[in-house]
Structures are given as structure tokens and as C-alpha cells.
Protein backbone atom coordinates (compact mmCIF):
# COMPACT_ATOMS: atom_id res chain seq x y z
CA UNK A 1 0.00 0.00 0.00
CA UNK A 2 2.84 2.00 0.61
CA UNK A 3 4.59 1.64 -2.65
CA UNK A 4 0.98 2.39 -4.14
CA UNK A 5 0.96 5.56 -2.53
CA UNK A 6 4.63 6.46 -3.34
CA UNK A 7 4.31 5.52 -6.96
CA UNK A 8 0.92 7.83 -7.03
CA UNK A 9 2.65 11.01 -5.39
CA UNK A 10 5.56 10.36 -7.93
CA UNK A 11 3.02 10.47 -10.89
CA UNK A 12 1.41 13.84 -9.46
CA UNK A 13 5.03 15.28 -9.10
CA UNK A 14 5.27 14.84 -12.54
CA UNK A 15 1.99 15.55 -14.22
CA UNK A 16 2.48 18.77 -12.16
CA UNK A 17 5.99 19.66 -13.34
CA UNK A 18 4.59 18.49 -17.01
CA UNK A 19 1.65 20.89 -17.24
CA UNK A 20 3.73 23.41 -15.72
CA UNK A 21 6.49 23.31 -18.09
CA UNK A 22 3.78 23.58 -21.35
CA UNK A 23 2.73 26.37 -19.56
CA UNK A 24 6.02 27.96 -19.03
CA UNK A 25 6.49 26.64 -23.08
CA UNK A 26 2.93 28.05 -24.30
CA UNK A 27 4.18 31.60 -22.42
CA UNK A 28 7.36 31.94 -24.23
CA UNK A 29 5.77 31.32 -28.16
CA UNK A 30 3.07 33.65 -27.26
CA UNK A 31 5.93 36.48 -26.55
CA UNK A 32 7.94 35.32 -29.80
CA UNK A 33 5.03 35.64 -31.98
CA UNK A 34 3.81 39.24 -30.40
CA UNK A 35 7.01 40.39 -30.95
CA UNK A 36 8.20 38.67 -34.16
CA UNK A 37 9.56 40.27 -37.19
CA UNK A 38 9.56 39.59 -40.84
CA UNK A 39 12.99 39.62 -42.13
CA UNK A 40 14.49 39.18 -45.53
CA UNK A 41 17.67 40.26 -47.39
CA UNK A 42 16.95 41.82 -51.13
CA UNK A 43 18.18 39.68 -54.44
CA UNK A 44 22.32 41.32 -53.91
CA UNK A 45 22.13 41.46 -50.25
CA UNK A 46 22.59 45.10 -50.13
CA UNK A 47 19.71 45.79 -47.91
CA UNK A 48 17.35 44.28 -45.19
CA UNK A 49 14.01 44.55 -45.15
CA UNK A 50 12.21 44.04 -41.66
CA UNK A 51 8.24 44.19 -41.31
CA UNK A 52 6.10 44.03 -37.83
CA UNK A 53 2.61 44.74 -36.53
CA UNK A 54 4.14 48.55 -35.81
CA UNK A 55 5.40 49.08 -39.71
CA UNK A 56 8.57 47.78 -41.56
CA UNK A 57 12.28 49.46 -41.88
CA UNK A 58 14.78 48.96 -44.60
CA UNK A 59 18.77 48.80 -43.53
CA UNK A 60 21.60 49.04 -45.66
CA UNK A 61 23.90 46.93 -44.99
CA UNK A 62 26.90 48.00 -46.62
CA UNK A 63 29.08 48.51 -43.05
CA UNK A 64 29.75 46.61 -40.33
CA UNK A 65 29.65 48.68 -37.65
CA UNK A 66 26.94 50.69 -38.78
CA UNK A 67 23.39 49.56 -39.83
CA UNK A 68 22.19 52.29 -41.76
CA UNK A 69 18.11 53.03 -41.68
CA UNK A 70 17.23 53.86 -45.34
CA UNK A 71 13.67 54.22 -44.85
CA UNK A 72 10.91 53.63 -42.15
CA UNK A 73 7.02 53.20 -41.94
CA UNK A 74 4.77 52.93 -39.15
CA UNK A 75 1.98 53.27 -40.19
CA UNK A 76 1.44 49.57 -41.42
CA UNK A 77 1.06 46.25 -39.89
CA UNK A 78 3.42 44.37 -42.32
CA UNK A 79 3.53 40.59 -42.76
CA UNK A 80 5.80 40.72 -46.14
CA UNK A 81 7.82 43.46 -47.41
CA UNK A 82 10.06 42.89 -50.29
CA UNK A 83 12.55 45.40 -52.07
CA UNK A 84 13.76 45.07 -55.71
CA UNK A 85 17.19 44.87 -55.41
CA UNK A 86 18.50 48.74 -54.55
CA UNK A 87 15.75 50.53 -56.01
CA UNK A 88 12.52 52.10 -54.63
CA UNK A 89 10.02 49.75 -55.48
CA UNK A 90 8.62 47.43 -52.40
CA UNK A 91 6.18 45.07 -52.70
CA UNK A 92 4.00 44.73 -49.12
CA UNK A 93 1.19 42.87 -47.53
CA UNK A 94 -0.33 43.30 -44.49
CA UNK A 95 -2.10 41.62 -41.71
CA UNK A 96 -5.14 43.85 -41.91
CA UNK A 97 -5.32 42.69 -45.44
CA UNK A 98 -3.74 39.68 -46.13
CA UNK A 99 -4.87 38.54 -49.19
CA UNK A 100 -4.05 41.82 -51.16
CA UNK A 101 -0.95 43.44 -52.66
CA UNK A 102 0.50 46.93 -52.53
CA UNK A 103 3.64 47.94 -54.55
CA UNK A 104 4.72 51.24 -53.68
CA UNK A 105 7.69 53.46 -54.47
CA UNK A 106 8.72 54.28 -50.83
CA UNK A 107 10.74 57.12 -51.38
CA UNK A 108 8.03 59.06 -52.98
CA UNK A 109 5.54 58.01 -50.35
CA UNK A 110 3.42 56.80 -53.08
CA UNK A 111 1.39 53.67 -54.05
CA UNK A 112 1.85 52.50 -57.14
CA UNK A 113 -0.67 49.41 -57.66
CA UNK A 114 -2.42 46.79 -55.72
CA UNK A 115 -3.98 43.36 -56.37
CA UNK A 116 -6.32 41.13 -54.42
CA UNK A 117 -6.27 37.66 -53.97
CA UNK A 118 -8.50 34.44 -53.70
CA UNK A 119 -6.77 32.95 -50.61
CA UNK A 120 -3.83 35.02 -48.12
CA UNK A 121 -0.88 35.80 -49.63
CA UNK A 122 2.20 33.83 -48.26
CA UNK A 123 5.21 34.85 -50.33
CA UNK A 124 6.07 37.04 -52.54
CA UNK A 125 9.31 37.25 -55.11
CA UNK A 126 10.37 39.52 -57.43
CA UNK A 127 12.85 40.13 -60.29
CA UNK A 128 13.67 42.83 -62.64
CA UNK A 129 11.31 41.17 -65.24
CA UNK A 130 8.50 39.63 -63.14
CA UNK A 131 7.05 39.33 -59.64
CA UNK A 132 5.34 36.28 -58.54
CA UNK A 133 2.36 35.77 -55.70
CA UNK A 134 2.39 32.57 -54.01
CA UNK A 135 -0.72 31.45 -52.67
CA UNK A 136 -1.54 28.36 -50.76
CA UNK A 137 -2.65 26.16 -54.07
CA UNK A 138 -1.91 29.03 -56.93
CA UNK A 139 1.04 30.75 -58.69
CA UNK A 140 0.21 34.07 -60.25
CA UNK A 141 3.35 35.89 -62.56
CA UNK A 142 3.21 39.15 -63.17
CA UNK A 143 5.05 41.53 -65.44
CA UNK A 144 6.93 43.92 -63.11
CA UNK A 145 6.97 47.19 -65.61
CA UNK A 146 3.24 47.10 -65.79
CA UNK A 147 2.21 44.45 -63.17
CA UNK A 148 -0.44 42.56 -65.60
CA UNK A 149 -0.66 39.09 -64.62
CA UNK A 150 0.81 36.97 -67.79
CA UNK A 151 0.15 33.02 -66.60
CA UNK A 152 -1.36 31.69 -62.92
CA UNK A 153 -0.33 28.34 -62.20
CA UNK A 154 -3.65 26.28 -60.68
CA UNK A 155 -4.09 23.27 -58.43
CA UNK A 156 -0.65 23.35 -57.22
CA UNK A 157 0.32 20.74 -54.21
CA UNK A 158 -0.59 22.04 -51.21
CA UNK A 159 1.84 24.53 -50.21
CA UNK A 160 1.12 25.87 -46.34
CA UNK A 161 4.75 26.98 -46.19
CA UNK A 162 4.46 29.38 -49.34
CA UNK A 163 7.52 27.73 -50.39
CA UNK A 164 8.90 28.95 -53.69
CA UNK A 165 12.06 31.18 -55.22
CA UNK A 166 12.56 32.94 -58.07
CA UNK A 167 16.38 33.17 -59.62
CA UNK A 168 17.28 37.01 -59.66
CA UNK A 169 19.01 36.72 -62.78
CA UNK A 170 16.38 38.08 -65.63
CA UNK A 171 17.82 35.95 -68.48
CA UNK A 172 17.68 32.43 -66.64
CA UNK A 173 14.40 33.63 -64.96
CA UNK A 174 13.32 30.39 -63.76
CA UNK A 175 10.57 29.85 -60.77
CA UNK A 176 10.87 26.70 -58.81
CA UNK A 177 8.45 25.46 -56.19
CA UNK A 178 7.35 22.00 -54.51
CA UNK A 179 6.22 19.74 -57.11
CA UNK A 180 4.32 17.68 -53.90
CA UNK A 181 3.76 17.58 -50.41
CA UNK A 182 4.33 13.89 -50.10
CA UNK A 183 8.21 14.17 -51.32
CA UNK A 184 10.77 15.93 -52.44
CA UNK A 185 10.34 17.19 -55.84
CA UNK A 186 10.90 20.38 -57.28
CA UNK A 187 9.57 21.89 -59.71
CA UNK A 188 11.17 24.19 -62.02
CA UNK A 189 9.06 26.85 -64.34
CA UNK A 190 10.44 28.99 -67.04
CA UNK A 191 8.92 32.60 -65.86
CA UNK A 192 9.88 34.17 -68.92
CA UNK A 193 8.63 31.57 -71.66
CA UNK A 194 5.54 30.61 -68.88
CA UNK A 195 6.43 26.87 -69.61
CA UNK A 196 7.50 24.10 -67.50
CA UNK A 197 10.87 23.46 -67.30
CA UNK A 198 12.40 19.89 -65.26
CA UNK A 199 10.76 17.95 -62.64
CA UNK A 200 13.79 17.08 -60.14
CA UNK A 201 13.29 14.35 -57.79
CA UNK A 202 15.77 16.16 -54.89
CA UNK A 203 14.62 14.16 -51.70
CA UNK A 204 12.30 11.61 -50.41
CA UNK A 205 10.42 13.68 -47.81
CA UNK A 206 9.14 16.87 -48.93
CA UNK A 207 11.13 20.09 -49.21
CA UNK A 208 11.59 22.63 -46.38
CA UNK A 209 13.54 25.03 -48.39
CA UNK A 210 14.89 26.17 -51.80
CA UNK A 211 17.71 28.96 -53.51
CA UNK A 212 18.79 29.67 -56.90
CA UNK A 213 22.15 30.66 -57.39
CA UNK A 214 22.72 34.13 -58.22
CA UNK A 215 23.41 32.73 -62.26
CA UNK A 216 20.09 30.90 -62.07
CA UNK A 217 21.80 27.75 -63.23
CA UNK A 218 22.41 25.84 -59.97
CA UNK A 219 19.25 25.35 -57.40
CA UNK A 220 19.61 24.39 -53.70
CA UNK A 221 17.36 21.88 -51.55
CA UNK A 222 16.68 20.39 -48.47
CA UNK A 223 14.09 18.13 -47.39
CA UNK A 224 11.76 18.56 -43.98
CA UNK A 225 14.45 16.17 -42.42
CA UNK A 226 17.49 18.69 -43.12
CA UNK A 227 20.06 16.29 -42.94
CA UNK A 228 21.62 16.36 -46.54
CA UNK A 229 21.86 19.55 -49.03
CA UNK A 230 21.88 18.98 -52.76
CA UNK A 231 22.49 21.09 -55.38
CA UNK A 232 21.23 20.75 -58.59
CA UNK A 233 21.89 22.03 -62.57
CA UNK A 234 18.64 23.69 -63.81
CA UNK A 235 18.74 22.79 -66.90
CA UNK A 236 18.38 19.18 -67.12
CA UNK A 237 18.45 18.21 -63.09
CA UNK A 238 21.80 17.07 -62.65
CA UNK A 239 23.03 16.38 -59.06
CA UNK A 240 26.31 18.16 -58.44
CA UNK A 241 26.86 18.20 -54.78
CA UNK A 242 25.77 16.86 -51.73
CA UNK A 243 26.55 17.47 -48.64
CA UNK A 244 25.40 16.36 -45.23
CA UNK A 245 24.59 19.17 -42.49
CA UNK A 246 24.43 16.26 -39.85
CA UNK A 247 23.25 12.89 -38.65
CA UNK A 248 22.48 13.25 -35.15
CA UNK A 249 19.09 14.51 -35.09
CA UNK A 250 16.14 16.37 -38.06
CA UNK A 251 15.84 19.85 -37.98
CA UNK A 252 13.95 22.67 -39.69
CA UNK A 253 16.04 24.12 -41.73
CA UNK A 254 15.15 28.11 -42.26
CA UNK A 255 16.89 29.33 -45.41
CA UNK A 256 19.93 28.52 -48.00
CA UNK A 257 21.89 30.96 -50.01
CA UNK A 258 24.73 31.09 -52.49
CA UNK A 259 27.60 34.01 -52.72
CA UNK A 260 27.58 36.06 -55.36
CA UNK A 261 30.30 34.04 -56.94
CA UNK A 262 28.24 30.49 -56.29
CA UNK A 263 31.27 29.22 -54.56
CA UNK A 264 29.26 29.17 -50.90
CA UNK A 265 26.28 27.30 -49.49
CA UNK A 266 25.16 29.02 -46.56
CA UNK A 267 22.30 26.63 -44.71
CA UNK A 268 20.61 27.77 -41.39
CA UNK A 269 17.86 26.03 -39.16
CA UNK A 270 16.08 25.97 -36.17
CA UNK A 271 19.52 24.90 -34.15
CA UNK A 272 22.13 27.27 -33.33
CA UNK A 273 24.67 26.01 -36.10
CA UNK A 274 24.93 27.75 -39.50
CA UNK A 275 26.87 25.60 -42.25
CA UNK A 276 28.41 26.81 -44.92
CA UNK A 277 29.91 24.61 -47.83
CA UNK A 278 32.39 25.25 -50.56
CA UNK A 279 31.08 23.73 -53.81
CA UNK A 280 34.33 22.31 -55.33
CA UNK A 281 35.18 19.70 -56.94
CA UNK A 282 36.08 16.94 -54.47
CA UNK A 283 40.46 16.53 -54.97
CA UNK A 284 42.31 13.59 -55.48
CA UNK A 285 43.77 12.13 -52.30
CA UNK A 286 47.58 13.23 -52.12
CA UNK A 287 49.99 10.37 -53.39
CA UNK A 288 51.33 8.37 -50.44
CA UNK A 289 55.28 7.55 -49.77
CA UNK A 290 56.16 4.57 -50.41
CA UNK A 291 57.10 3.54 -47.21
CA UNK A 292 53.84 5.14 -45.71
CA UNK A 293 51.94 2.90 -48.91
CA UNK A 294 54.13 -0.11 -46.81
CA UNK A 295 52.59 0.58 -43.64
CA UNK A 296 50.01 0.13 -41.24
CA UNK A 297 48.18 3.46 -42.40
CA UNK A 298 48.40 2.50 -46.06
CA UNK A 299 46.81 -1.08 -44.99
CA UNK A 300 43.89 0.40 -43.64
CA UNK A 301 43.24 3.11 -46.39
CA UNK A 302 43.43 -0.13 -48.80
CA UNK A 303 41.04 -1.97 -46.96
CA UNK A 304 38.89 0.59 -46.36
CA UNK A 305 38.57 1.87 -49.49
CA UNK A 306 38.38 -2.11 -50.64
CA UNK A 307 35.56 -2.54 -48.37
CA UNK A 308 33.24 0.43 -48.94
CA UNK A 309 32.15 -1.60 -52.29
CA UNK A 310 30.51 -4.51 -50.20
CA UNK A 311 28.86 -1.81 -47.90
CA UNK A 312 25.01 -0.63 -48.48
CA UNK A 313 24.39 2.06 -51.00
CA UNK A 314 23.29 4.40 -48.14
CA UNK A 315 26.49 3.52 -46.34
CA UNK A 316 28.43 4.20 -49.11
CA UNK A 317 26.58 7.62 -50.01
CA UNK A 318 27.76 9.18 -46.55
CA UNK A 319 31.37 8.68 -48.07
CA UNK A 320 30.59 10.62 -50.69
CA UNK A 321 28.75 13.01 -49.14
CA UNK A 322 30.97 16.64 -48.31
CA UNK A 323 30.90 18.04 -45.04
CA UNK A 324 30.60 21.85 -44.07
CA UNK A 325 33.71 23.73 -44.58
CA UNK A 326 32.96 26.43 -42.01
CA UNK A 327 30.00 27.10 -39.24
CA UNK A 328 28.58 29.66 -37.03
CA UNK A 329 27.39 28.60 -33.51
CA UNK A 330 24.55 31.74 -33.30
CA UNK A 331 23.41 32.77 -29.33
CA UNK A 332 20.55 31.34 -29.89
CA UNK A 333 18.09 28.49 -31.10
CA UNK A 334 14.48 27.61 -32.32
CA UNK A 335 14.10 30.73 -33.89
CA UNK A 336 13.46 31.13 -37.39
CA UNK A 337 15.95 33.27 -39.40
CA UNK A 338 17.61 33.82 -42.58
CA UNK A 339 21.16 34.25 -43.60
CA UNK A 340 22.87 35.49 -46.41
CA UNK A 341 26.84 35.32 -47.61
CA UNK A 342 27.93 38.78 -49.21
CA UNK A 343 30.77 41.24 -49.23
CA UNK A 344 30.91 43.90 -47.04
CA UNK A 345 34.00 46.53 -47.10
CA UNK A 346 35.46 44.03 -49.59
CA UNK A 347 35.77 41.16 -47.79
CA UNK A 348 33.50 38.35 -47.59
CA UNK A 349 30.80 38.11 -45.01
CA UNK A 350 27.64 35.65 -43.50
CA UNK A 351 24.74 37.46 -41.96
CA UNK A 352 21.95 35.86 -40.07
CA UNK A 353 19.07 38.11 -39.22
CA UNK A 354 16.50 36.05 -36.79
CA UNK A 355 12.37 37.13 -36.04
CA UNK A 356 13.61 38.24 -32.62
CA UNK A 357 14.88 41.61 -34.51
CA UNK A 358 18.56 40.46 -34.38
CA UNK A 359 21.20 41.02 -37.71
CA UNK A 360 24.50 39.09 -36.60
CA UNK A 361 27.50 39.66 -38.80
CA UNK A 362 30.21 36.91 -38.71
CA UNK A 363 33.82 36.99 -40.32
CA UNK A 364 34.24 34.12 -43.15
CA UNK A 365 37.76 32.50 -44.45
CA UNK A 366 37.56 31.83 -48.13
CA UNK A 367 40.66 29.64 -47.72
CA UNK A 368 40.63 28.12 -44.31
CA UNK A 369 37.12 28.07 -43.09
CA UNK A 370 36.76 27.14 -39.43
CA UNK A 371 34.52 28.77 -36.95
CA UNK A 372 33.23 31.89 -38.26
CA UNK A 373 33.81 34.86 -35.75
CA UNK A 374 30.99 37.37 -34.91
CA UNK A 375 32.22 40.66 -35.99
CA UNK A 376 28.86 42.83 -34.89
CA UNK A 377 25.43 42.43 -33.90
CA UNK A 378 22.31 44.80 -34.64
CA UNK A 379 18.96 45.49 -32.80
CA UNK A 380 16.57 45.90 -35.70
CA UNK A 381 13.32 47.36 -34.00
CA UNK A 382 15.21 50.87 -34.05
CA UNK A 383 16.39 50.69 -30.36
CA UNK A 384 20.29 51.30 -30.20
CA UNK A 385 22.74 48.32 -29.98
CA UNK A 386 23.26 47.16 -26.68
CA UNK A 387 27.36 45.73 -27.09
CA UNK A 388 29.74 45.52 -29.28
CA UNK A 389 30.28 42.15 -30.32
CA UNK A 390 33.71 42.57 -31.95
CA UNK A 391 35.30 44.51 -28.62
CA UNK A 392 33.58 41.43 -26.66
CA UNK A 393 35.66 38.63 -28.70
CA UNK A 394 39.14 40.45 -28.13
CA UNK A 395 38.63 41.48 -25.09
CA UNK A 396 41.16 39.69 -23.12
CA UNK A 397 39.41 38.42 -19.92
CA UNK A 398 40.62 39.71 -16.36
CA UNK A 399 42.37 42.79 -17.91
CA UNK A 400 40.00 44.37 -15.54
CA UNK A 401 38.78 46.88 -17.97
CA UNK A 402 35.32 48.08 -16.50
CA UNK A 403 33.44 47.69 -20.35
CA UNK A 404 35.16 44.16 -21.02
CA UNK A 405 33.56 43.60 -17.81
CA UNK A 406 30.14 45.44 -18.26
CA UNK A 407 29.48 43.57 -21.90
CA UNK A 408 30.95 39.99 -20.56
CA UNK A 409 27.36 38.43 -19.93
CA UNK A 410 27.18 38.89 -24.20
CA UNK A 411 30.09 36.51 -24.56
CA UNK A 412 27.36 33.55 -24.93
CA UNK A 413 27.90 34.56 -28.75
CA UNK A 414 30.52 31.55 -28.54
CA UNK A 415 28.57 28.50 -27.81
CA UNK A 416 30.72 26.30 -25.58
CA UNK A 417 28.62 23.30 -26.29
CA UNK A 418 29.13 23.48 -29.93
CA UNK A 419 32.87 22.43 -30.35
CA UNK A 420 35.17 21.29 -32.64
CA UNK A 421 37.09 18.11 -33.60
CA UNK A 422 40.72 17.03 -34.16
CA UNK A 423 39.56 17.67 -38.02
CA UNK A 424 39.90 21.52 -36.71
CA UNK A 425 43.64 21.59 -36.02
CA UNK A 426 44.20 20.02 -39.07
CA UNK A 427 42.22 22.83 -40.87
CA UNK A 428 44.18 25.11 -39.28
CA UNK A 429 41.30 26.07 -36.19
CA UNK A 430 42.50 27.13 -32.78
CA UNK A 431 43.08 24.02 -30.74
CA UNK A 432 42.29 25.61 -27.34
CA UNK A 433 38.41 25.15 -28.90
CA UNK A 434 38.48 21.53 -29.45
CA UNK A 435 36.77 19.36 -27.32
CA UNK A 436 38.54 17.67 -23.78
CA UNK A 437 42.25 19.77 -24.94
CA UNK A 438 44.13 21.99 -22.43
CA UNK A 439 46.72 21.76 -24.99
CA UNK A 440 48.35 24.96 -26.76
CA UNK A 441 49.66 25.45 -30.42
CA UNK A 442 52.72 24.79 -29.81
CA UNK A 443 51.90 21.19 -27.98
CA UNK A 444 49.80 20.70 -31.23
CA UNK A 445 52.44 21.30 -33.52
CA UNK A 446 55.13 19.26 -31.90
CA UNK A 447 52.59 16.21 -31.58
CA UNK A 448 54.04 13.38 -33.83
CA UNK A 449 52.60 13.35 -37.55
CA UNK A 450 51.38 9.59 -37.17
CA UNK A 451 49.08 11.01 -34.20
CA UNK A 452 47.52 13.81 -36.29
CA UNK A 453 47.42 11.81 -39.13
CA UNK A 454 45.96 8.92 -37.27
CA UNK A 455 42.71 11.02 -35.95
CA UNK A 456 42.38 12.00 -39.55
CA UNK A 457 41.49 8.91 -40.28
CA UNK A 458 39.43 8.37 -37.73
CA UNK A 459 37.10 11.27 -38.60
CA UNK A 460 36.95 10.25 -42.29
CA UNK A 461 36.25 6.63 -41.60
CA UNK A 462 33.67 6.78 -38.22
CA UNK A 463 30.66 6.07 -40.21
CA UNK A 464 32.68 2.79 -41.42
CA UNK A 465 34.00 1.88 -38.23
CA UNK A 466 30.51 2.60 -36.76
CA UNK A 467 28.86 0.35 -39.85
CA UNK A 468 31.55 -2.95 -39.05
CA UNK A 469 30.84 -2.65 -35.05
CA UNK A 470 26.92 -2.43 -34.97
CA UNK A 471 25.58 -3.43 -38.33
């Protein structure tokens, strides 16, 4: 009877703490949403456009330490505001009136046109030759000089997300959206011709997000389970790259984006880890010594390499698979966000604005990759910045300067939890920010080569090694 009663206090204890914690949960999405912010960079990531229930702002973000405010309303309750490229003309929707259109020329103060809807508008894209409407189950192009609609694509899958991109490039004008809601395919649509283009089977659960690159001859994609990115030629659906963002758990992923030069893949999510991969052409391994071929190393390359044919296909697809040459661990998580790879004061840049009203700018190797740094971070509801970021990261800690010390609660901005690998030294990444070293540079350096070497191999070959021992 005892037990009985001990087991029945334990399962109040815990229904309690339960409906108290959904409670606690429930609290916190309620703020998000009442204070959430539409966010979006325009087509050469020159500005920012941010919309809320108070009006929407447009930043220039040419400068790093300062976010310039190029225009403000508040007199609207935006949902969507989008700006073609650096010019004057915004296209808006509001929650008041969220099935109809308004493009304005802001500068002027003046409306140019507006257009009503069947069903709520839920994104909105827009080129220097046409502007497309994305509704629910509908597709409506428009020519942008005069704004008449020239083809509406019907009966489309259903498409809650308003998922869809339009390449920026007016030649290759291409519009791609899901081709179902079951899985993966995309569907690409020639916006200038109004034909279909390719059907490309990208995933096998359906897509979560989508980017053209800047060319509009390469298209991004991810799947709802955001574990692998693929990119794609346009023209006939080629896979070029793939590349796996992780295998420890799905996520949401919020956005991808190319560099102006299509070099970079920047992916972000609902996690606090941005990836970004170099799309290269995967090098031949380096020539081994002959005496190295001789060894123990070269034994296990041979066998490994030997074995990978008697493996499972989706064994041997992780092989192939190319892993993120730098990342970003953001200060903070479950937050949906975009990001965006640019130059800014001539040197190459990610930016990651979030729906809390947040622009972080992060520092980005071209040649090394690594950790990306955070360089400067923006309040976007008007309010000035709180710290700066960049005189947080050098700060040396217990210099006892009184702002190091005033701003040190902001040093979260480096994620302890999120660290790196004995694949960082040998990328050149600081070793104090691997995981379980005390070590220093110089202990790294002087470690033997067969060491290093030997936890390269390791990291290349743990889905193997993981394969023999469990499978």
C-alpha cells in the first residue's frame, strides 16, 4: 500500500511539473510571436528589409559597424515586405489585409498598384522582369513594368509553407516550387517563356527550403528532415553536390543561399549552427610515400577503401557526401531566421538576421574556413545596440577593464557546447576550442605526424567503423 501511494505522489510530481512546463512553453511562443519580425535580405544582399505589426524598416547593410536606416514606416502592420534589389520599389502585404498586394515606391511616399487575392498571400518574389504571388494552391506571374498578370499556375500541391524562389538573374528567370507535399520534388518553371521546365526528384520527404544561385543555373534543396543539401543544374536536373549538415538529429532548416560568386552554401535552421559549404570539386587524395603505402596506415586506407564496395548504398553515399567547410554557432536556437553570404568593405561576409529583430555579422575564411567569428550584432526594431560584439571577442578576460567587464554576460555569442574536432587543427582552427584539450599550439604542432594523421582517419572513416561494429 505503501509503494501504491509512493508511486501515485511520484506520478502527481510529474503531471504537475509536465503541465507546468507547457505552460512555461505556451508563455514563451506567445511572446515570440507578439514580438516577431519579418525579415528578408533583397536579391544582392545590399539591404534588409524588416516588417512588424508597428510598420517595416529597410537597412543598408553595406558597413559593419553601422546599420544604416534607409527608410521607415509605421503606419502599417506588415507581414511581407520585399525590395527590388536597390531601387525604390517594395512590394507589401499586411495583416489587416492579407490577401491583397500593394507595390509602392517608398521614397516618394506613393502607391503605385495593388492586387487582391482568392486565398492570403504567403510569399512574394520579385525580379527585374516579373514578380510572382504565391498562394496556398496558386502561382500568379506578373510583369513587373506594368504588373499585368501573364500566366497563374492552378491546383498546385498544397503549399502551407508558401515555399517557392525565383532566380534574380532576368535571363535564366526560372521559378521553382514544390512539385508535392508527399516528397521531395521540385519543380522548375520557365517565368519568362511561362512553360515548364524539369521535374527534379531532390529528396524523399518533402522540401523545407529552396535557392537559386545568383546565375540561375544551380538550385539548392533540403528536405523537412534537413540532414543532406543537394544542389542541382537547372537545366536538365543534374546532381552536383551533396553534402550532409548532420546525422544526429532532423531539424527545420530556415533558409539557404549562395555568394555572389556560387562558390558558398550558406544553410541555417532551427539549431544554433549555420553551415556553410564550398562547392568544389572533391580533390584527389595526395599520393602516399612509399614507405607510408608499406605501412600500417596504407593497410587500412586499402582496406577501407576495398571494403566500402561490399557496404550498403546508403552507407556508401555518406562517403561521398561533403561536409561543411565552415559554421557559425549563433546565441541562440528555435528561432526562425535567414542568412545570407555577401561582401561587405570588400571582404567576404555571413549574416543571419533572426524574427527576434537580431542582424549578426560573422567573419568568413575563403581559404581556411573554421569557426566563423561574430564581428557585430544589430537590434533591428530601431532601439540602439546594446554591445559591441567585436570589442567582446578580443577582449582579453581579467584585464579588468570596466566595459570588457560590463558587456561579458554577451560573450554567450561563442557556444561552448558546440565544439570542434581534431579535423579543426588540421584545418588550421585554434586548438584551445576543441573538445577535452588543455593543450596549446605549440603542444599541437610538436605532436608526432602519425598522431595527427591517425585522428584524420578516424574522422573520415567513423561512419565505417561505426557500420563494421553495430551493423
Amino acid at each position: 500500500m505503501q509503494n501504491f501511494v509512493r508511486n501515485v505522489d511520484v506520478l502527481t510530481q510529474g503531471l504537475k511539473y509536465g503541465i507546468s512546463g507547457l505552460m512555461n512553453l505556451a508563455n514563451q511562443t506567445a511572446e515570440t510571436q507578439s514580438g516577431a519580425f519579418f525579415v528578408n535580405f533583397n536579391q544582392d544582399c545590399t539591404s534588409l528589409s524588416v516588417g512588424s505589426k508597428a510598420g517595416y524598416r529597410i537597412f543598408s547593410v553595406n558597413s559593419i559597424d553601422f546599420l544604416e536606416n534607409i527608410y521607415e514606416n509605421d503606419t502599417d502592420d506588415i507581414c511581407i515586405v520585399e525590395r527590388l534589389f536597390s531601387s525604390s520599389l517594395i512590394a507589401v502585404v499586411t495583416y489587416s489585409s492579407p490577401r491583397k498586394l500593394k507595390v509602392c515606391h517608398f521614397k516618394k511616399g506613393t502607391e503605385i498598384c495593388n492586387y487582391s487575392y482568392s486565398n492570403t498571400i504567403l510569399a512574394v518574389k520579385l525580379n527585374r522582369a516579373r514578380l510572382v504571388v504565391c498562394l496556398e494552391e496558386s502561382l500568379y506571374i506578373h510583369n513587373i513594368r506594368d504588373m499585368k498578370v501573364l500566366h497563374t499556375i492552378r491546383d498546385t500541391p498544397p503549399n502551407v509553407a508558401g515555399l517557392c524562389i525565383l532566380s534574380i538573374n532576368s535571363e535564366n528567370c526560372y521559378l521553382a516550387y514544390p512539385g508535392s507535399n508527399t516528397i521531395g520534388e521540385v519543380q522548375i518553371f520557365d517565368a519568362i517563356n511561362l512553360q515548364a521546365k524539369t521535374m527534379i526528384p531532390a529528396h524523399d520527404s518533402p522540401l523545407a527550403a529552396l535557392a537559386f544561385s545568383p546565375s540561375g543555373t544551380k538550385v539548392a534543396t533540403a528536405s523537412e528532415k534537413g540532414t543532406v543539401i543537394r544542389v542541382f543544374q537547372v537545366h536538365d536536373g543534374a546532381k552536383l553536390f551533396e553534402f550532409r549538415r548532420g546525422v544526429k538529429r532532423c531539424v527545420s532548416i530556415s533558409s539557404l543561399a549562395f555568394s555572389i560568386d556560387s562558390m558558398f552554401l550558406c544553410c541555417s535552421s532551427n539549431t544554433e549552427t549555420v553551415h556553410i559549404f564550398k562547392l568544389e570539386e572533391a580533390k584527389e587524395p595526395p599520393r602516399q610515400a612509399p614507405d607510408e603505402a608499406q605501412g600500417w596506415m596504407g593497410y587500412i586506407t586499402k582496406a577501407v577503401y576495398a571494403s566500402a564496395n561490399l557496404l550498403p548504398s546508403q552507407v556508401t553515399d555518406v562517403f561521398n557526401q561533403g561536409r561543411a567547410f565552415a559554421s557559425v554557432h549563433l546565441p541562440f536556437q528555435g528561432l526562425k531566421n535567414v542568412c545570407a553570404i555577401t561582401t561587405i568593405e570588400k571582404v567576404l561576409r555571413l549574416l543571419v538576421a533572426n524574427v527576434d529583430g537580431y542582424l549578426y555579422i560573422y567573419n568568413l575564411d575563403p581559404d581556411e574556413g573554421g569557426d566563423c567569428t561574430l564581428l557585430k550584432q544589430h537590434r533591428l526594431d530601431g532601439k540602439q545596440d546594446e554591445v559591441d560584439c567585436a570589442s567582446v571577442s578580443n577582449a582579453a578576460p581579467g584585464t579588468g577593464d570596466g566595459t570588457a567587464s560590463a558587456t561579458a554576460p554577451m560573450a554567450i555569442v561563442q557556444n561552448p557546447a558546440c565544439i570542434n574536432s581534431y579535423a579543426g587543427a588540421l584545418r588550421g582552427r585554434s586548438p584551445d576550442s576543441m573538445s577535452g584539450t588543455g593543450m596549446s599550439s605549440i603542444q599541437i604542432q610538436n605532436r608526432p605526424t602519425i598522431i595527427i594523421r591517425f585522428h584524420s582517419y578516424l574522422y573520415t572513416y567513423k561512419y565505417f567503423f561505426f557500420f563494421i561494429l553495430f551493423c
